[in-house]
Every structure is written in structure tokens, then in C-alpha cells.
C-alpha atoms as a PDB file:
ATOM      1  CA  UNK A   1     -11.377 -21.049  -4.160  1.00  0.00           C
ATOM      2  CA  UNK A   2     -12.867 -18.892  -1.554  1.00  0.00           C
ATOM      3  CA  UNK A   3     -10.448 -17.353   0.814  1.00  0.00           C
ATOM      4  CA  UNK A   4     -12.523 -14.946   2.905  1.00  0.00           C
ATOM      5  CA  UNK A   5     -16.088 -13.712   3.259  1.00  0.00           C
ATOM      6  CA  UNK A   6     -16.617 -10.255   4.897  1.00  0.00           C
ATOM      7  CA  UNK A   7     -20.416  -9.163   5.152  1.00  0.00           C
ATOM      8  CA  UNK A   8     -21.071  -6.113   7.170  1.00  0.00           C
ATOM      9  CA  UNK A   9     -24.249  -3.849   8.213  1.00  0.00           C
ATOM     10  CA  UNK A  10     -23.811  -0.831   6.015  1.00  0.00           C
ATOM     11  CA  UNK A  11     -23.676   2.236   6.672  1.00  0.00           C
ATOM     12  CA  UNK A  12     -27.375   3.000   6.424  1.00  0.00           C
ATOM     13  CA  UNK A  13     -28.764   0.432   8.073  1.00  0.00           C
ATOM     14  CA  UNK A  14     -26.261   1.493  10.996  1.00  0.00           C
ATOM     15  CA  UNK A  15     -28.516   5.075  10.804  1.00  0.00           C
ATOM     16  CA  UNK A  16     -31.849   3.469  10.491  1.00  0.00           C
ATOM     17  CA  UNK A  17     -31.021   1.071  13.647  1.00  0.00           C
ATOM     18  CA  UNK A  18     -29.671   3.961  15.790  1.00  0.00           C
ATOM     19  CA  UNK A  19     -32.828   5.967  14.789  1.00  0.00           C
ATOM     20  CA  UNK A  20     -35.450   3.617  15.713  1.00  0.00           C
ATOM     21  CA  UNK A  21     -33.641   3.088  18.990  1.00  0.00           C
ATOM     22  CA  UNK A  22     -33.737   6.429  19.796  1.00  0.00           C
ATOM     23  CA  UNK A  23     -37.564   5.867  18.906  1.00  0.00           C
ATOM     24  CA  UNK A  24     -38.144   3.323  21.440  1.00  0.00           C
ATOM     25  CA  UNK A  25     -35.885   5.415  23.896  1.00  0.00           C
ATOM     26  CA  UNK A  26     -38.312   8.347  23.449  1.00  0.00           C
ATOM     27  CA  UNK A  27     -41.451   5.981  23.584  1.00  0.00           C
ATOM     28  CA  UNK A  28     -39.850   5.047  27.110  1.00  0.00           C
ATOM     29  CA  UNK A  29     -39.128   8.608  28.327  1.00  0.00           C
ATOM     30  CA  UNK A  30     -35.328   8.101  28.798  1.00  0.00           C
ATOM     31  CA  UNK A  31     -32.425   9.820  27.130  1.00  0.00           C
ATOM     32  CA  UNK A  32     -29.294   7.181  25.586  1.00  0.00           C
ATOM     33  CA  UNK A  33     -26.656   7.426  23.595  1.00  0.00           C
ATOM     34  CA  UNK A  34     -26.481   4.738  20.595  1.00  0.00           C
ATOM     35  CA  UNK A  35     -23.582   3.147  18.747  1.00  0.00           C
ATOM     36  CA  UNK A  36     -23.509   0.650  15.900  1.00  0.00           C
ATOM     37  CA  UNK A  37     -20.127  -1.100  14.634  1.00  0.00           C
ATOM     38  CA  UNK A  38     -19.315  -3.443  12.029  1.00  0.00           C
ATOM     39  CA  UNK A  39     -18.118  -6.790  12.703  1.00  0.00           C
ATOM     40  CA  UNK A  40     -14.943  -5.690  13.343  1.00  0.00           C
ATOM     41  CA  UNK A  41     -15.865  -3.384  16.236  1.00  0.00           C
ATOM     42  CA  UNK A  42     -15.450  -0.143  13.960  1.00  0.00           C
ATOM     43  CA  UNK A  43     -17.841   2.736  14.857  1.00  0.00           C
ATOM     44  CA  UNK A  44     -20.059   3.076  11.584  1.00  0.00           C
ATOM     45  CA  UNK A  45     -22.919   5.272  13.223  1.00  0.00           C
ATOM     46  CA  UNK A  46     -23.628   6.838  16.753  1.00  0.00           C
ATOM     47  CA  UNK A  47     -26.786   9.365  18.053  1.00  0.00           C
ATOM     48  CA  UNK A  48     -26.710  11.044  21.173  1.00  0.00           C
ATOM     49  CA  UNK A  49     -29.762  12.275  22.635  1.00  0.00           C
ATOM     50  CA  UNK A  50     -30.070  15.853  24.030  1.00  0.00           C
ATOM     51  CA  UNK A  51     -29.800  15.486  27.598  1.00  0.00           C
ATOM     52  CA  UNK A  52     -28.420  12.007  27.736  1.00  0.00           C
ATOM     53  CA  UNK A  53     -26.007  11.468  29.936  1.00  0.00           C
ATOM     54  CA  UNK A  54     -22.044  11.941  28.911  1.00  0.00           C
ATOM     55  CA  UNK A  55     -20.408   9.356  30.198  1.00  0.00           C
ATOM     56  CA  UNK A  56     -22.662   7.023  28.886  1.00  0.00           C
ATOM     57  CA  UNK A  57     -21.388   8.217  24.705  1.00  0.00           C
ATOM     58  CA  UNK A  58     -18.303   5.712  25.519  1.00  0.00           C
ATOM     59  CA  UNK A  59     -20.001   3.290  27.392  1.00  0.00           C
ATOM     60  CA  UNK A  60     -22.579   3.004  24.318  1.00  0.00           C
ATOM     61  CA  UNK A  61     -19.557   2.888  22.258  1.00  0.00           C
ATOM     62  CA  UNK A  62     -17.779  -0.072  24.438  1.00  0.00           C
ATOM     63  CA  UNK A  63     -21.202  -2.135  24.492  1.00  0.00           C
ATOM     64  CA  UNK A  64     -21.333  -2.438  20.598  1.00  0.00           C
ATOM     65  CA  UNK A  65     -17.195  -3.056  20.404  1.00  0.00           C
ATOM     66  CA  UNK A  66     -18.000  -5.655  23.435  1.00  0.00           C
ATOM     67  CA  UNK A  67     -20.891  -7.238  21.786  1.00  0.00           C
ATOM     68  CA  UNK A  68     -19.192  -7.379  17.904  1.00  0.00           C
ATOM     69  CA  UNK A  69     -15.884  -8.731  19.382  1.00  0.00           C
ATOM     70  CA  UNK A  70     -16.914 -11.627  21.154  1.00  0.00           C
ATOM     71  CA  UNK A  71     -20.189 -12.101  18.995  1.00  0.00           C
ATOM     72  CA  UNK A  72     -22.737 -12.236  21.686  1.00  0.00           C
ATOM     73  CA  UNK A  73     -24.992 -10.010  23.973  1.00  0.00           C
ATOM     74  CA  UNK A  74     -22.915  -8.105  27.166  1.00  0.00           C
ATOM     75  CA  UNK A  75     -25.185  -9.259  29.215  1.00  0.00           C
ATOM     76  CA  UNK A  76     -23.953 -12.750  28.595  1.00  0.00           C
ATOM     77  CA  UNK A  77     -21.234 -11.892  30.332  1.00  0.00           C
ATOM     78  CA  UNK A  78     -22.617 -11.863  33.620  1.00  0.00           C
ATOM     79  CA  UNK A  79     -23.441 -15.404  33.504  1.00  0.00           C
ATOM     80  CA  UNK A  80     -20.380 -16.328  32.261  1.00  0.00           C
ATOM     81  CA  UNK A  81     -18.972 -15.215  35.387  1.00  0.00           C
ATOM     82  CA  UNK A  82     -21.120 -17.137  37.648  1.00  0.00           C
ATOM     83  CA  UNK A  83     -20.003 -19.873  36.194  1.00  0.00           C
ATOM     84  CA  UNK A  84     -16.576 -18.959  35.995  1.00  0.00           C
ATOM     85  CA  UNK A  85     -16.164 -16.272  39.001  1.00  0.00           C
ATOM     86  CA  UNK A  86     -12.017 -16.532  38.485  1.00  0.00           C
ATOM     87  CA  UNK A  87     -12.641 -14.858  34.806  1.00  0.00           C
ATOM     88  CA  UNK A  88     -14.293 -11.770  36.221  1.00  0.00           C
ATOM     89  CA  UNK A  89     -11.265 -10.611  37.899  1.00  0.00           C
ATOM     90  CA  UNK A  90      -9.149 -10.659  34.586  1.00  0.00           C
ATOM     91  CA  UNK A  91     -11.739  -9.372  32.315  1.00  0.00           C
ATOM     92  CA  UNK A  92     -13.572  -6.846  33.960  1.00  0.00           C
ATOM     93  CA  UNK A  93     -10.278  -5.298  33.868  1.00  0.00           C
ATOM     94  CA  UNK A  94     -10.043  -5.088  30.067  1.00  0.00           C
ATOM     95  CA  UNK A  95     -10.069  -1.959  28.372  1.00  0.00           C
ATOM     96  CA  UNK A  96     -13.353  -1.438  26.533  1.00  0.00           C
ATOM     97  CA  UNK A  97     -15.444  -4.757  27.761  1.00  0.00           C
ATOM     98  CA  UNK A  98     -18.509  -3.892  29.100  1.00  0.00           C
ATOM     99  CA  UNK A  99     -20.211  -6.829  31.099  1.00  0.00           C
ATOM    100  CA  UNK A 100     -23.610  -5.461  31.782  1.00  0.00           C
ATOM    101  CA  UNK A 101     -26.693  -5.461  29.158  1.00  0.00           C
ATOM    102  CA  UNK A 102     -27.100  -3.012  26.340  1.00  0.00           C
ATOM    103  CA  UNK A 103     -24.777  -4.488  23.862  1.00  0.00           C
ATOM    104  CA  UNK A 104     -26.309  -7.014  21.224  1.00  0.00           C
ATOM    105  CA  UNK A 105     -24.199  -8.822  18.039  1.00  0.00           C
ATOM    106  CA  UNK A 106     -26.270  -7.693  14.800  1.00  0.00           C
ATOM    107  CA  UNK A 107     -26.824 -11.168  12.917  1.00  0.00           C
ATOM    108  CA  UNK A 108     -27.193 -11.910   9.146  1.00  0.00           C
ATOM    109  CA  UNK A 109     -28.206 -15.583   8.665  1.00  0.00           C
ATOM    110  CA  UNK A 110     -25.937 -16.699  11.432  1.00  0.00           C
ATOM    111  CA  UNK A 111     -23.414 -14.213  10.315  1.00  0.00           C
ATOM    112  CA  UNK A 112     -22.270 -11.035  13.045  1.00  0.00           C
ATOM    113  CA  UNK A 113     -22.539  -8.071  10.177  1.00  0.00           C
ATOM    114  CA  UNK A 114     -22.301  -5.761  13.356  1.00  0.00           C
ATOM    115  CA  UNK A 115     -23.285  -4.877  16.841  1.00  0.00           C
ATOM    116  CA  UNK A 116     -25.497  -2.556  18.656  1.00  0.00           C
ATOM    117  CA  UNK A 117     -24.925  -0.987  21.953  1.00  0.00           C
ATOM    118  CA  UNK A 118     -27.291   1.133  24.132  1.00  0.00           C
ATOM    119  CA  UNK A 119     -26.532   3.460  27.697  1.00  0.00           C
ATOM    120  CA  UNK A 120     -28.715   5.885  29.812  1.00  0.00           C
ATOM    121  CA  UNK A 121     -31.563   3.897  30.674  1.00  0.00           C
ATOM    122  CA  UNK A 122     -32.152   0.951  33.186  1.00  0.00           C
ATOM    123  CA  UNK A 123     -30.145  -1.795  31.924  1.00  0.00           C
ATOM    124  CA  UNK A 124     -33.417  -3.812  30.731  1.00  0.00           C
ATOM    125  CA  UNK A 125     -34.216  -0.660  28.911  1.00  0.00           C
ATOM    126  CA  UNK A 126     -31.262  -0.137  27.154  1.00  0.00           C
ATOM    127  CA  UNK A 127     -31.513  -3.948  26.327  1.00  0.00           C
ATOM    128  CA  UNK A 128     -35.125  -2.658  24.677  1.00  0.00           C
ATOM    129  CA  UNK A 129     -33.964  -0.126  22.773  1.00  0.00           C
ATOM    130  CA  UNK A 130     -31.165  -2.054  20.827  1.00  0.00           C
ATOM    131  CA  UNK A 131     -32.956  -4.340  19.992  1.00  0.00           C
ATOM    132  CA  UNK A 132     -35.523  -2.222  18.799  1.00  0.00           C
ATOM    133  CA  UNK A 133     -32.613  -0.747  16.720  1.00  0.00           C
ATOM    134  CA  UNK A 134     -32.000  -4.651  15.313  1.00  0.00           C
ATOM    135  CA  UNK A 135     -35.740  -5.101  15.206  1.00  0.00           C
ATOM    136  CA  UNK A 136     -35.896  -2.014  12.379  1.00  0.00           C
ATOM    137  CA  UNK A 137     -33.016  -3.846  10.152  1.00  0.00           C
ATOM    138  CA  UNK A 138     -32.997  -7.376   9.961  1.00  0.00           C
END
């Protein structure tokens, strides 16, 4: 009997995916800050680019935990509260949820191995750059 599967990214991939991001980031002329986690939301692998800004290292950091705890892109979460306006309130208030694109779930045939999550550009080109950073790895 099979009591648990646990597949996550490992830890190179997490490096490869960060560095192609910061790839695309260059490509684009802007300056991020990149996190990967595993499926659990653990930090397994984080650039920052000279010059990025600072405040964005956590808010990298929250987009990936965001995006590997609930299993599904940040920006899904600004949908979710035009549907559901009365969620916002209680959510936006959570520590570490980031509602705003940047934050993608890393997939393995239908399984979350991990997440990336991308800050210091434009939202849509932080959304480029992560999955740029997928793009390299799966």
C-alpha cells in the first residue's frame, strides 16, 4: 500500500529556472528578484539582481509561497475576488498572500513539484519572466 507520494522540483532545477528568468528579465531591461519553493512553500533557490529593487526580495518570496500553497497562479486571485468581493477583505489581510501576478505553481504531470514567483517589473512582466523560469524546466 501506498501511503504518500511527495515529488518536488530539485534543487537544480530551482537554479536553472531562477537563471533563465533572470535571462528573460535582462532581455526585457528590468531588474527582479526571483524565488522558487517546493511544494510545500519552502525556499529552495532565490537570485536577486543588482539594482533590483529591495522590497521586492520578499514580495518574490511571498509570490512563490502564494502560488505553491494554494496551487495556482497569484494572479488568479484577482478574479477570485470579483467574484467573491467579501473574500478580499479577509485574505488580502493574510500574512504572506500576494494577490497580484508574478507567482506561478511549477507542475509535473498534474502534480505542483513547486512554485515560481517574480517582482520588479510590470506585473505582466514579471508574469513573463516566471514563466520563462518554468519554460527552462519542464
Amino acid at each position: 500500500m501506498k501511503t504518500f507520494n511527495h515529488n518536488d522540483i530539485s534543487m537544480q532545477a530551482a537554479f536553472a529556472a531562477c537563471n533563465e528568468a533572470v535571462k528573460k528579465a535582462e532581455e526585457l531591461k528590468i531588474k527582479i528578484n526571483v524565488s522558487i519553493c517546493d511544494s510545500a512553500g519552502l525556499e529552495l533557490a532565490f537570485l536577486r539582481m543588482n539594482g533590483s529593487y529591495i522590497h521586492s526580495i520578499n514580495i518574490a518570496k511571498d509570490k512563490a509561497y502564494t502560488s505553491a500553497s494554494f496551487g495556482f497562479s497569484t494572479a488568479t486571485w484577482t478574479d477570485i475576488f470579483k467574484e467573491a468581493s467579501h473574500l478580499e477583505q479577509g485574505f488580502s489581510n493574510r500574512d504572506r498572500l500576494i494577490p497580484f501576478g508574478g507567482g506561478l505553481p511549477i507542475m509535473n504531470e498534474n502534480e505542483l513539484i513547486g512554485a515560481i514567483g517574480v517582482s520588479g517589473g510590470t506585473e505582466e512582466e514579471d508574469i513573463i519572466c516566471a514563466q520563462a523560469g518554468i519554460n527552462k524546466i519542464v
